[in-house]
Protein backbone atom coordinates (compact mmCIF):
# COMPACT_ATOMS: atom_id res chain seq x y z
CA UNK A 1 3.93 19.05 33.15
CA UNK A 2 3.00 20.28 29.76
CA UNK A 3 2.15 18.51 26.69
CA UNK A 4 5.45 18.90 24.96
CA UNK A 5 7.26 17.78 28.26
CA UNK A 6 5.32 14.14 28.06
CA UNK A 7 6.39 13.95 25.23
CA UNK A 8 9.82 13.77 25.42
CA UNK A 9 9.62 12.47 29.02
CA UNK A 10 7.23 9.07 26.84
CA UNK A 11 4.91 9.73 30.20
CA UNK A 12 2.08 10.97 27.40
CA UNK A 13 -0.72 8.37 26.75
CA UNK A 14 -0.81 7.75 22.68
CA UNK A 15 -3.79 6.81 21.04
CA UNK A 16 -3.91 5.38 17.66
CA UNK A 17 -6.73 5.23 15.57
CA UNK A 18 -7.22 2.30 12.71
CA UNK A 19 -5.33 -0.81 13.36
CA UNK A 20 -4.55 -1.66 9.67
CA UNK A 21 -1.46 -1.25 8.01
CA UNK A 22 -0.47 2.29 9.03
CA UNK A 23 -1.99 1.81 12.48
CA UNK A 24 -1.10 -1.28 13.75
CA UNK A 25 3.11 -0.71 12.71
CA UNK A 26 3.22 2.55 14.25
CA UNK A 27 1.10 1.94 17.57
CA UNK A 28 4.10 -1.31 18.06
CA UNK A 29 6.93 1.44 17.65
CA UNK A 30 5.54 3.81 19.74
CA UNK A 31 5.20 1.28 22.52
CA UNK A 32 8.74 -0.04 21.97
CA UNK A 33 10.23 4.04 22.47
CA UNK A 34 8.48 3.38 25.80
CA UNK A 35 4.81 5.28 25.46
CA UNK A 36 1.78 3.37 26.74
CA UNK A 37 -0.12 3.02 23.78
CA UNK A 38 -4.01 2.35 23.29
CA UNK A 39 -4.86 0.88 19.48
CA UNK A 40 -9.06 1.84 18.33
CA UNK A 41 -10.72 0.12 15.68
CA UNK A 42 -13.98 -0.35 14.75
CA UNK A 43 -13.33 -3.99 14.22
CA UNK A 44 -14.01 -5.97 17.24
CA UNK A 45 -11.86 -9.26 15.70
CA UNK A 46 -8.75 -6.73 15.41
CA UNK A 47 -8.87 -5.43 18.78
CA UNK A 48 -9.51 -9.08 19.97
CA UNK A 49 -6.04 -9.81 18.35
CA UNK A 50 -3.94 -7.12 19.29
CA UNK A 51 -5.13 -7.51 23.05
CA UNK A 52 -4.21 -11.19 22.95
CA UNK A 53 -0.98 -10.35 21.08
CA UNK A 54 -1.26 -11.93 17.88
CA UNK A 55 -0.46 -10.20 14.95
CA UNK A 56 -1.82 -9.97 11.57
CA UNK A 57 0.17 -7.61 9.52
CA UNK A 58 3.17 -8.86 7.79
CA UNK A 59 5.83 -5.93 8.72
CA UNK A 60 4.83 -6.17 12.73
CA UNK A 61 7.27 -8.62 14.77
CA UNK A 62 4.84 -11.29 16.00
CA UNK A 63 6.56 -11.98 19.35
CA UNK A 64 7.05 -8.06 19.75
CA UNK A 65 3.38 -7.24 19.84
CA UNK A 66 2.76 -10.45 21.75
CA UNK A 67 5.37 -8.95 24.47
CA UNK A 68 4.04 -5.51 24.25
CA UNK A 69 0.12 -6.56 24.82
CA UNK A 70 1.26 -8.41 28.00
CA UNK A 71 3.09 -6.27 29.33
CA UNK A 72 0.01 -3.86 28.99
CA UNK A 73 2.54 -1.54 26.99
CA UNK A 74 -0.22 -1.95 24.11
CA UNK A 75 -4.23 -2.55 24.30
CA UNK A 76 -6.97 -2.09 21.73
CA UNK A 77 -10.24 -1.28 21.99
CA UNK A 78 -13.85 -0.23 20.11
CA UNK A 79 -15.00 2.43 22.96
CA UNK A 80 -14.12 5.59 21.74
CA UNK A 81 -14.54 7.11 24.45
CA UNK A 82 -11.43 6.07 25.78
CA UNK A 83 -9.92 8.53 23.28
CA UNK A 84 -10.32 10.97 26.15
CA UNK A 85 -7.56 9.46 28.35
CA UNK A 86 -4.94 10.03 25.52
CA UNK A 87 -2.61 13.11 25.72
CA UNK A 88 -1.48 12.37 21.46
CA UNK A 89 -3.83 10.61 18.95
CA UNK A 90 -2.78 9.89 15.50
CA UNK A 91 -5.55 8.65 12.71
CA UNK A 92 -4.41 6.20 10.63
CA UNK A 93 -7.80 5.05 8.87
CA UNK A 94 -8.61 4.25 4.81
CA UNK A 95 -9.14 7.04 2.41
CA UNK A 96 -9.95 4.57 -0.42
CA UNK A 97 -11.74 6.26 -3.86
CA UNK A 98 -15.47 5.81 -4.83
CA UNK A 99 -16.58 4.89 -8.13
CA UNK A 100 -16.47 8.04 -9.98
CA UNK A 101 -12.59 8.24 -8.75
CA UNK A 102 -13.00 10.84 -6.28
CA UNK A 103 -12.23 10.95 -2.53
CA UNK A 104 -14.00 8.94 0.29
CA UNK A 105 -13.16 10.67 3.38
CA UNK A 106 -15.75 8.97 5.41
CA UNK A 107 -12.96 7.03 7.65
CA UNK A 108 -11.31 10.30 8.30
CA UNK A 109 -14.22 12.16 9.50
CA UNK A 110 -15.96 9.64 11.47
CA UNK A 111 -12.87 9.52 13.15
CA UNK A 112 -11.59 13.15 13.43
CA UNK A 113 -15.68 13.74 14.59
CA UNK A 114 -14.88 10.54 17.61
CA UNK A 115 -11.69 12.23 18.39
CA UNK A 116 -13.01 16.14 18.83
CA UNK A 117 -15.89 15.09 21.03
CA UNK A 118 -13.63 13.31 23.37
CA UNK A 119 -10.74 15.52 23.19
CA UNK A 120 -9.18 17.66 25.88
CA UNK A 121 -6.84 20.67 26.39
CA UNK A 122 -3.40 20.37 25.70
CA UNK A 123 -3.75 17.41 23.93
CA UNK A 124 -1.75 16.38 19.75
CA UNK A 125 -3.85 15.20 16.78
CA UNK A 126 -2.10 14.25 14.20
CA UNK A 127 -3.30 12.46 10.78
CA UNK A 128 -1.61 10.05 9.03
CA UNK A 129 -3.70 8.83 6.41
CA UNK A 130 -3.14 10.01 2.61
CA UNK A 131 -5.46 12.58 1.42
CA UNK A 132 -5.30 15.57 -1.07
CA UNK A 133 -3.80 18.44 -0.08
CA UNK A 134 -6.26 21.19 2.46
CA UNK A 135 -7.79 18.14 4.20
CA UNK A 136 -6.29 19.26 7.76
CA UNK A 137 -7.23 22.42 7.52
CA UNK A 138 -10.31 22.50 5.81
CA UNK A 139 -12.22 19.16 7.47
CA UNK A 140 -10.15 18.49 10.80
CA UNK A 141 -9.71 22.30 11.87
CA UNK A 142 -13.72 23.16 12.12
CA UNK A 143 -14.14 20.34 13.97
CA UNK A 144 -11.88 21.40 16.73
CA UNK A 145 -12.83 25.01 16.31
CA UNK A 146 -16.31 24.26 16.70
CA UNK A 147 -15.34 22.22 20.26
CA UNK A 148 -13.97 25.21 21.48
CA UNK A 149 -10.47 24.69 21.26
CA UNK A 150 -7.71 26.99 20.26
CA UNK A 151 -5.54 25.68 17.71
CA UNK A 152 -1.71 25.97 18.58
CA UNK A 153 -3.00 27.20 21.90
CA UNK A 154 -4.38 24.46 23.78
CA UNK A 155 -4.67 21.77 21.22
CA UNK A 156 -1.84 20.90 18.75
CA UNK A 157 -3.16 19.37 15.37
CA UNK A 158 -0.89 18.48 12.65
CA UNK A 159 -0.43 16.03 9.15
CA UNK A 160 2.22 13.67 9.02
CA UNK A 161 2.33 11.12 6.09
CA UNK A 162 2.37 7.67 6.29
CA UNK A 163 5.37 5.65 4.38
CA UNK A 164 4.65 2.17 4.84
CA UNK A 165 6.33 -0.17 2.31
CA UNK A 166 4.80 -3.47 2.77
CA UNK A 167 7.37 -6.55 2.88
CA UNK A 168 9.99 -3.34 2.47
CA UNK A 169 13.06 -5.58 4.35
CA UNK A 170 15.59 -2.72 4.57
CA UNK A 171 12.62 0.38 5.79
CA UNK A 172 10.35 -0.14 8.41
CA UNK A 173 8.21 2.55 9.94
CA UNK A 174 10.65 3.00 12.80
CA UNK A 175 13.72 3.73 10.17
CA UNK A 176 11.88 5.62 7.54
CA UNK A 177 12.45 9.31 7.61
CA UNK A 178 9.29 11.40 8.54
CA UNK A 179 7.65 14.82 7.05
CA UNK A 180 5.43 16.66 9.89
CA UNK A 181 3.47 19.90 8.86
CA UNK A 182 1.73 21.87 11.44
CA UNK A 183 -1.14 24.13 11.58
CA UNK A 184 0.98 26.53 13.58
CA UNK A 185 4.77 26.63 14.48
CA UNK A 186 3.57 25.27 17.87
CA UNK A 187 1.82 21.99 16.33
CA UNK A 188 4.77 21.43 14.11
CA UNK A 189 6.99 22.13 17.07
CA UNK A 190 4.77 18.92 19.17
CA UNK A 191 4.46 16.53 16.18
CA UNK A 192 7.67 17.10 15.57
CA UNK A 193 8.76 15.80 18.98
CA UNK A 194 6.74 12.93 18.83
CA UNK A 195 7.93 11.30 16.18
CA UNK A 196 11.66 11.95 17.74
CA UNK A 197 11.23 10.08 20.46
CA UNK A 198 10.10 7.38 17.96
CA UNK A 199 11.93 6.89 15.26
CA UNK A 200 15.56 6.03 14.16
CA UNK A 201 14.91 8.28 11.55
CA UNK A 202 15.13 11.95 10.79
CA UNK A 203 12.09 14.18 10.73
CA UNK A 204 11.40 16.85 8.22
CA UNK A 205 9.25 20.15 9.24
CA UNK A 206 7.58 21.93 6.78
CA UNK A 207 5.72 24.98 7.03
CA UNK A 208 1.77 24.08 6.84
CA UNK A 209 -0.21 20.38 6.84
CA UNK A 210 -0.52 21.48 2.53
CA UNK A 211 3.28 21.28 2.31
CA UNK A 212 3.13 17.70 4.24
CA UNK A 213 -0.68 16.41 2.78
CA UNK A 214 1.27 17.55 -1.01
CA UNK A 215 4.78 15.64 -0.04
CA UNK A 216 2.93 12.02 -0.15
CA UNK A 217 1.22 12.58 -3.09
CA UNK A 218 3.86 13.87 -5.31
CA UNK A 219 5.73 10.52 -3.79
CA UNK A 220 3.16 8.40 -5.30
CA UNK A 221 2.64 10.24 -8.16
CA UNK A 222 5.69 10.00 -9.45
CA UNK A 223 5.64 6.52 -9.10
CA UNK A 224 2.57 6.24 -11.06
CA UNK A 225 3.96 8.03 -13.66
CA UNK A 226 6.99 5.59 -13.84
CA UNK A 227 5.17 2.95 -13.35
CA UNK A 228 3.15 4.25 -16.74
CA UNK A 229 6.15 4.83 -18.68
CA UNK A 230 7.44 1.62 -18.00
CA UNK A 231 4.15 -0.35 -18.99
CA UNK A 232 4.12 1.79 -21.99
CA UNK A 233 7.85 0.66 -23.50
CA UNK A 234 6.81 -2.53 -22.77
CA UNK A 235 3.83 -2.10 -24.85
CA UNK A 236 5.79 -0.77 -27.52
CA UNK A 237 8.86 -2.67 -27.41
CA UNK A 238 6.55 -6.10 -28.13
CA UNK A 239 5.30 -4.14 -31.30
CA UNK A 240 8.95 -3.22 -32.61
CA UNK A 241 10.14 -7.18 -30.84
CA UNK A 242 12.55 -5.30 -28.66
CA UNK A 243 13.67 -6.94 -25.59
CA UNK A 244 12.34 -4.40 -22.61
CA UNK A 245 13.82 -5.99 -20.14
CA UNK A 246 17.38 -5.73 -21.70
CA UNK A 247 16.96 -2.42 -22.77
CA UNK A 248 15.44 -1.42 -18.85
CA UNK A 249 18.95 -2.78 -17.46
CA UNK A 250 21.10 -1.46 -20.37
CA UNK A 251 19.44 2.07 -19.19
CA UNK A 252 20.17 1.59 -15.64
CA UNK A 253 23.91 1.50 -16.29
CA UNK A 254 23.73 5.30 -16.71
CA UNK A 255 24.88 6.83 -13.54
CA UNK A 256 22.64 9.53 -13.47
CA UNK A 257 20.20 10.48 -14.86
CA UNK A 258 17.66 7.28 -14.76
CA UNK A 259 16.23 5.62 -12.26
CA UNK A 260 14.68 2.08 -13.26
CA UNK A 261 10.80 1.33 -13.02
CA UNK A 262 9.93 -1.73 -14.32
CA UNK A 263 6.85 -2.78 -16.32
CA UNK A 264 4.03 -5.55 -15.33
CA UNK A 265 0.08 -6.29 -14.98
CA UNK A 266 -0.73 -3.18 -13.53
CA UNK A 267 0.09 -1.05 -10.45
CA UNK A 268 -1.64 -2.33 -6.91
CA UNK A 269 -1.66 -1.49 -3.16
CA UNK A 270 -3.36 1.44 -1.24
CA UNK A 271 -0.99 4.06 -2.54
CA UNK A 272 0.11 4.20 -5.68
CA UNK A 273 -3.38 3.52 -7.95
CA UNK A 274 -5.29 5.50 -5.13
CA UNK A 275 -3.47 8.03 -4.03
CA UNK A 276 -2.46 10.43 -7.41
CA UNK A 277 -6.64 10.88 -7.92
CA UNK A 278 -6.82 12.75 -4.65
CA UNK A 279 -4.86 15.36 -6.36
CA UNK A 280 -6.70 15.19 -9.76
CA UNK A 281 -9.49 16.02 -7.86
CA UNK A 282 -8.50 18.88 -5.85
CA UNK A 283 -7.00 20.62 -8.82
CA UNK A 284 -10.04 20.74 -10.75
CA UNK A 285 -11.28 22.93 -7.84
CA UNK A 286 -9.19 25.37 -8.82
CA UNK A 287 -9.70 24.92 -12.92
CA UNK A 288 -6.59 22.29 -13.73
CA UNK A 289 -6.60 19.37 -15.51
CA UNK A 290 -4.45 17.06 -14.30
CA UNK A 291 -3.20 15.18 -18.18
CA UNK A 292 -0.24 13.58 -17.21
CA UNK A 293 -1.43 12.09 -13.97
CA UNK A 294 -4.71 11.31 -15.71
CA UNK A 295 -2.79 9.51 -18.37
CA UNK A 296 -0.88 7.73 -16.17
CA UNK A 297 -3.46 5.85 -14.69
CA UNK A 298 -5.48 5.15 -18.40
CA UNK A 299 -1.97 3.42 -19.07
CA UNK A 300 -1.66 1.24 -16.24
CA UNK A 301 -5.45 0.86 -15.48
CA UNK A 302 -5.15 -1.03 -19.24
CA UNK A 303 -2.43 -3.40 -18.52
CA UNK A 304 -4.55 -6.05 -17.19
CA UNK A 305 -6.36 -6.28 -20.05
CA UNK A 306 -3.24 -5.82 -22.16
CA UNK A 307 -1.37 -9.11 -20.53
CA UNK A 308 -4.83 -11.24 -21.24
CA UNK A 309 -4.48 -10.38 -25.06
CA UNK A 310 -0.65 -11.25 -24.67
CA UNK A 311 -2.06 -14.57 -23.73
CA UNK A 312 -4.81 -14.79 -25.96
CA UNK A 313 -2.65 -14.20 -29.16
CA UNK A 314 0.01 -16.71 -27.47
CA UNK A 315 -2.58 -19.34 -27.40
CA UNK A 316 -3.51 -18.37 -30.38
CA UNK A 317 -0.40 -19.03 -32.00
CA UNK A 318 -0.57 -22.41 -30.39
CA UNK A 319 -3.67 -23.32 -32.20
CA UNK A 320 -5.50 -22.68 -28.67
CA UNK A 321 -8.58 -20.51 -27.92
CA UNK A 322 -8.43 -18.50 -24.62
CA UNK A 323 -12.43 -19.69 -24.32
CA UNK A 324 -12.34 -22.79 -22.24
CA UNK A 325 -8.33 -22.57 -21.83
CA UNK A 326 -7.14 -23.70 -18.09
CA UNK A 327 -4.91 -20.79 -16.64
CA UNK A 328 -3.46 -20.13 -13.66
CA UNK A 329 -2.25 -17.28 -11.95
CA UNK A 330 0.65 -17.37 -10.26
CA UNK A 331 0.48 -14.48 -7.31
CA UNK A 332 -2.02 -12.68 -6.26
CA UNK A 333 -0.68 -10.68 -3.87
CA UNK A 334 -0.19 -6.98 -5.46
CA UNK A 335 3.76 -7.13 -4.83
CA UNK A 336 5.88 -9.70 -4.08
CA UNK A 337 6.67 -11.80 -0.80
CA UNK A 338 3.89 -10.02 1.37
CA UNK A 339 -0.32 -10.75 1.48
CA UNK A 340 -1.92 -8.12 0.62
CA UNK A 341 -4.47 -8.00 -2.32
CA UNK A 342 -5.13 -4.73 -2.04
CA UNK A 343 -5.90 -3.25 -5.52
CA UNK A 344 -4.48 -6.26 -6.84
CA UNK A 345 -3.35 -6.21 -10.78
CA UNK A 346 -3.74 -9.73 -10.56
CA UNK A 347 -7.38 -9.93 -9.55
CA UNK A 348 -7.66 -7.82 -12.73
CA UNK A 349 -6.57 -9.87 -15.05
CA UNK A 350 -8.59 -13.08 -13.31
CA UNK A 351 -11.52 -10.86 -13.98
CA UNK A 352 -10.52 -10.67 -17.77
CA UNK A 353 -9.61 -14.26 -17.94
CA UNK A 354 -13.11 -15.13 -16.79
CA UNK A 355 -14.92 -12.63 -19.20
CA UNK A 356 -13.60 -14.36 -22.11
CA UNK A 357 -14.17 -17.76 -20.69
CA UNK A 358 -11.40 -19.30 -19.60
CA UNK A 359 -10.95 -21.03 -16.27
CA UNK A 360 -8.48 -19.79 -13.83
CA UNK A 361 -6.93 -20.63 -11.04
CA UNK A 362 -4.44 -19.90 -8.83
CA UNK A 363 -1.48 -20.20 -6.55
CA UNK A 364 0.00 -18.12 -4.00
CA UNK A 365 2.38 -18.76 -0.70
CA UNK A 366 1.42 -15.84 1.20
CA UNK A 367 -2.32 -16.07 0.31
CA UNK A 368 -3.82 -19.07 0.78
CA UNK A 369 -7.56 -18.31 0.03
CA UNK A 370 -8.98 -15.36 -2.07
CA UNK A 371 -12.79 -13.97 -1.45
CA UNK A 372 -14.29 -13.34 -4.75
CA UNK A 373 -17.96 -13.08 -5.64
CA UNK A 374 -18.67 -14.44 -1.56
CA UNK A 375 -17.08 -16.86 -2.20
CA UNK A 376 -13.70 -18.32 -0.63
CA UNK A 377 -11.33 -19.99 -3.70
CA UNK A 378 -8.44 -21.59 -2.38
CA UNK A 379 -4.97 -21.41 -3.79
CA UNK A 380 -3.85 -24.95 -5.27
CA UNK A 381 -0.81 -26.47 -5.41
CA UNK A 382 1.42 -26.72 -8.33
CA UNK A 383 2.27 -29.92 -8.45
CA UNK A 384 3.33 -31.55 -12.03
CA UNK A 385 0.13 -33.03 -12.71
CA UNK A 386 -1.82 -30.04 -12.36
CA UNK A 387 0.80 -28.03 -14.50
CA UNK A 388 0.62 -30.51 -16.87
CA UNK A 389 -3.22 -30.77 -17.04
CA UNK A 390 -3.04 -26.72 -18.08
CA UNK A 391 -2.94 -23.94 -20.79
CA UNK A 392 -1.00 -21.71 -19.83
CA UNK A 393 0.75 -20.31 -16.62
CA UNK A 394 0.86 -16.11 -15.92
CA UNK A 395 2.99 -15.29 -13.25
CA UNK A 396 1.57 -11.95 -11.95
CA UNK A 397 2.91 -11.33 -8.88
CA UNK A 398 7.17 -11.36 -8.62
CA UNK A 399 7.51 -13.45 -5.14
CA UNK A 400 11.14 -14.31 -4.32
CA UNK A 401 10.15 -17.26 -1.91
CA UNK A 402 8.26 -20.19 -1.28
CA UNK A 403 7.93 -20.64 -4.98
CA UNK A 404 9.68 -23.25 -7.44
CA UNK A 405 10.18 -21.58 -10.84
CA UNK A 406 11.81 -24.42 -12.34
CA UNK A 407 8.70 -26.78 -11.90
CA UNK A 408 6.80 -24.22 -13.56
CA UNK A 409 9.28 -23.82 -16.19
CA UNK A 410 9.55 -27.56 -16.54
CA UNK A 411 6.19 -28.80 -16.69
CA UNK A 412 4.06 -25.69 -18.04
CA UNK A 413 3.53 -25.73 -21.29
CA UNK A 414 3.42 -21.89 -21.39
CA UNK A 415 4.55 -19.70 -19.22
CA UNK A 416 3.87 -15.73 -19.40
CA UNK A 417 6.22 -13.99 -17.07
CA UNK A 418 4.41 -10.57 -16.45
CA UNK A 419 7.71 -9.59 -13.86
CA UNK A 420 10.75 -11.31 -15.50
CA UNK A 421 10.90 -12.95 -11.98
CA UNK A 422 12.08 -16.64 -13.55
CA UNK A 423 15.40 -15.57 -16.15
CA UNK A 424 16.07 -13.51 -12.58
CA UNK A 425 15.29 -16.57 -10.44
CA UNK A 426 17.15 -18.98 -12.47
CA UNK A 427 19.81 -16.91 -13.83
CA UNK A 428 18.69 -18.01 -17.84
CA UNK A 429 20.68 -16.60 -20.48
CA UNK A 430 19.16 -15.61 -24.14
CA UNK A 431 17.74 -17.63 -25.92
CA UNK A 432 14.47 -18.15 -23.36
CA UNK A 433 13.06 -21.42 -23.05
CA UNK A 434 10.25 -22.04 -25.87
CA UNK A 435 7.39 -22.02 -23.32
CA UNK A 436 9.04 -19.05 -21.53
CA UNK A 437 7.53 -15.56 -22.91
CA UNK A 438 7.92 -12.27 -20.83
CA UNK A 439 5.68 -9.27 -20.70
C-alpha cells in the first residue's frame, strides 16, 4: 500500500512532534478521524499527562483525550526514536524570538535533525510551526537531502500553518480552514490528503512551502498593524478627549470598508507580537526595511507603559502618587477567558507598576498563580475589603466569566478599564461612573 493510500485508508501511523498548543489540539483530531497517533515531547511531565489522559490545554476536550489515551488511539513519549515507526510526522514546536528580535529556530531544527535520522522511505513531514518565509526549503530540505532521500520521490515534506485561536469558541483546529504548500506537486498532493481526512474544513494548496510559510505571517501581520492603529487613536483620541470607543463602534456601522480592531495594554500570545519579526528579518536579507511592520510593533510594544502613565496622571489628579500606590491587575492572561500568559501585555505593565514603586497585585479566574522572578504569586480574591483597602484597579485582560464587574465597580475607588469590558458587561450608558475611566 503506498503512502498516499494510508492516508486516506487512516491505516498510516502519525507522529506529532511538540505537545503544546499546536501539538497537543491537532494530535486529539487526528486520533478522533481514526489515525493511531503517537504525541513527542521533550517534556517528560507532558507525556506523563497525555498517556494518563489528562489534559492541560484549554481548547482540548478533557474527557476526549482521556478516551483517546485509553483506548491507545493516542500515546506520548520522549524516545525519539520511535519517530521511525510513523508513516506522517508533523512538527509543531516554539519558534519564539531572541533578544535582538530575530529568529530562534533551535526547536525546529533539533527536531527536523530527530526526525531525518529516524526517518524512512515513503514517509510525510510536514511543519507546522510559524517561521519566516524559505525555512522549509532552506533548513528542513538539506537535512533530508543529506539522509539520502529524494524529495517528492520517496519522502514527501511540506509547510502547513498552524491557526490556533486560543479560547476561539466558534474555530477549533478541526473546523478551521487549512493552507498546505509543498516542496513538489507530489508533497502538496500527500499533505494535502492528510489534512482531508482530518478536518471539517477546506484545505487550500498553494504552489511552494514560501507561498504557505508567507500566508501566516501576512495573517498576523495584519493584525499587528490593526492592532497598532487602534492603540494609536486611542492615544490620540485621550489628547483631543474623544471617546474611542464610541467612535470604534460608530465606524463599524460602515458596511464595508472597515473592519474593527480595538485598542488595549498591548498585543500578547505566540503569534501576533512574535510572529511579524520573522519577516522583518528575512527581508533585510534581501535589502528591505520593513517601516510599517517595524512601526507597528514600537506602537504597541509602548502601550504598557502608556496605560501606567494613564494611571499615574489619574492618581495624580486624585492627589495620589503612583510610588507606594496599591494596584491591582485585573487579568493576566493575554486574552480573555483562556490561561495563557504568553507574551502577556499585562505582565508588562506589572513590570512598570513595580519600577515606579507601586505595589501590585492581582486577580485572575483562569490563572491562579503567576511565576515571576522564581517566585510563585498567587492571584487574590477581590473581595470588598481588599478593593476597598486599594488605589486603583486596571483591568487588563477582557474575561467574560468568572468575574464580578459590579463589585469592582462598586467598591474600587478607581477603576481603569484598558478593554471597555465593564460599560460592555454591565450595559452602562454615558455618563461613566466617576471611578470608571477607559483606555
Amino acid at each position: 500500500m503506498t503512502l498516499y493510500e494510508k492516508i486516506q485508508s487512516k491505516t498510516a501511523a502519525v507522529g506529532v512532534v511538540g505537545l503544546g498548543y499546536v501539538g497537543l489540539p491537532l494530535a486529539v483530531e487526528k486520533a478522533k478521524a481514526g489515525f493511531t497517533v503517537i504525541g513527542f515531547d521533550v517534556q517528560a511531565e507532558k507525556v506523563d499527562q497525555v498517556n494518563r489522559g489528562e489534559n492541560y490545554i484549554g481548547d482540548v476536550v478533557p474527557e476526549e483525550l482521556s478516551a483517546l489515551a485509553t483506548s491507545g488511539r493516542l500515546s506520548a513519549t520522549t524516545d525519539m526514536a520511535r519517530l521511525g515507526a510513523c508513516d506522517v510526522i508533523a512538527i509543531c514546536v516554539p519558534t519564539p524570538l531572541d533578544r535582538f528580535k530575530q529568529p530562534d529556530l533551535s526547536f525546529v531544527e533539533s527536531s527536523a535533525r530527530a526526525v531525518a535520522r529516524h526517518a524512512h522511505k515513503n514517509m510525510l513531514v510536514v511543519l507546522e510551526s510559524t517561521t519566516y518565509p524559505g525555512t522549509t526549503e532552506e533548513v528542513l530540505k538539506p537535512l533530508f537531502d543529506k539522509a539520502g532521500f529524494s524529495i517528492g520521490t520517496d519522502l514527501y515534506l511540506a509547510f502547513s500553518p498552524e491557526r490556533v485561536d486560543p479560547g476561539n469558541l466558534r474555530f477549533k483546529t478541526k473546523n478551521t480552514p487549512k493552507v498546505v504548500g509543498g516542496c513538489t506537486p507530489e508533497c502538496t498532493r500527500h499533505a494535502k490528503a492528510l489534512y482531508e481526512a482530518v478536518l471539517e474544513a477546506p484545505v487550500f494548496a498553494v504552489s511552494s512551502p514560501k507561498e504557505a510559510e508567507m500566508t501566516k505571517i501576512l495573517e498576523n501581520t495584519y493584525r499587528i498593524v490593526n492592532c497598532a492603529l487602534a492603540n494609536e487613536m486611542a492615544v490620540i483620541c485621550d489628547k483631543l478627549s474623544i471617546n474611542v470607543w464610541e467612535v470604534i463602534a460608530a465606524a463599524a456601522t460602515k458596511p464595508f470598508g472597515f473592519v474593527p480592531f480595538y485598542p488595549g495594554p498591548g498585543v500578547g500570545g505566540h503569534c501576533i507580537p512574535i510572529d511579524p519579526y520573522y519577516l522583518t528579518w528575512k527581508a533585510r536579507a534581501v535589502d528591505y526595511h520593513t517601516r510599517l511592520i517595524e512601526l507597528a510593533g514600537d506602537i504597541n510594544d509602548d502601550m504598557p507603559a502608556y496605560v501606567v502613565h494613564r494611571l499615574q496622571d489619574l492618581l495624580n489628579d486624585r492627589g495620589k502618587p503612583l510610588k507606594g500606590s496599591r494596584i491591582l491587575l485585573c487579568g493576566v492572561a493575554y486574552k480573555g477567558d483562556i490561561e495563557d500568559l504568553r507574551e502577556s501585555p499585562a505582565l508588562k505593565v506589572w513590570d512598570e507598576l513595580e519600577q515606579k514603586g507601586a505595589g501590585v497585585f492581582f486577580h485572575d479566574p483562569y490563572c491562579p498563580l503567576v511565576k515571576r522572578h522564581g517566585a510563585r504569586i498567587p492571584s487574590v480574591a477581590p473581595d470588598p475589603d481588599l478593593l476597598q483597602s486599594l488605589d486603583a484597579v486596571i483591568i487588563t485582560t477582557a474575561h467574560t466569566n468568572n468575574l464580578d464587574y459590579r463589585a469592582l465597580l462598586d467598591h474600587a475607588p478607581l477603576v481603569l478599564d484598558t478593554k471597555n469590558i465593564v460599560s460592555a458587561k454591565l450595559g452602562l450608558a454615558m455618563p461613566l461612573p466617576g471611578n470608571l475611566v477607559r483606555l
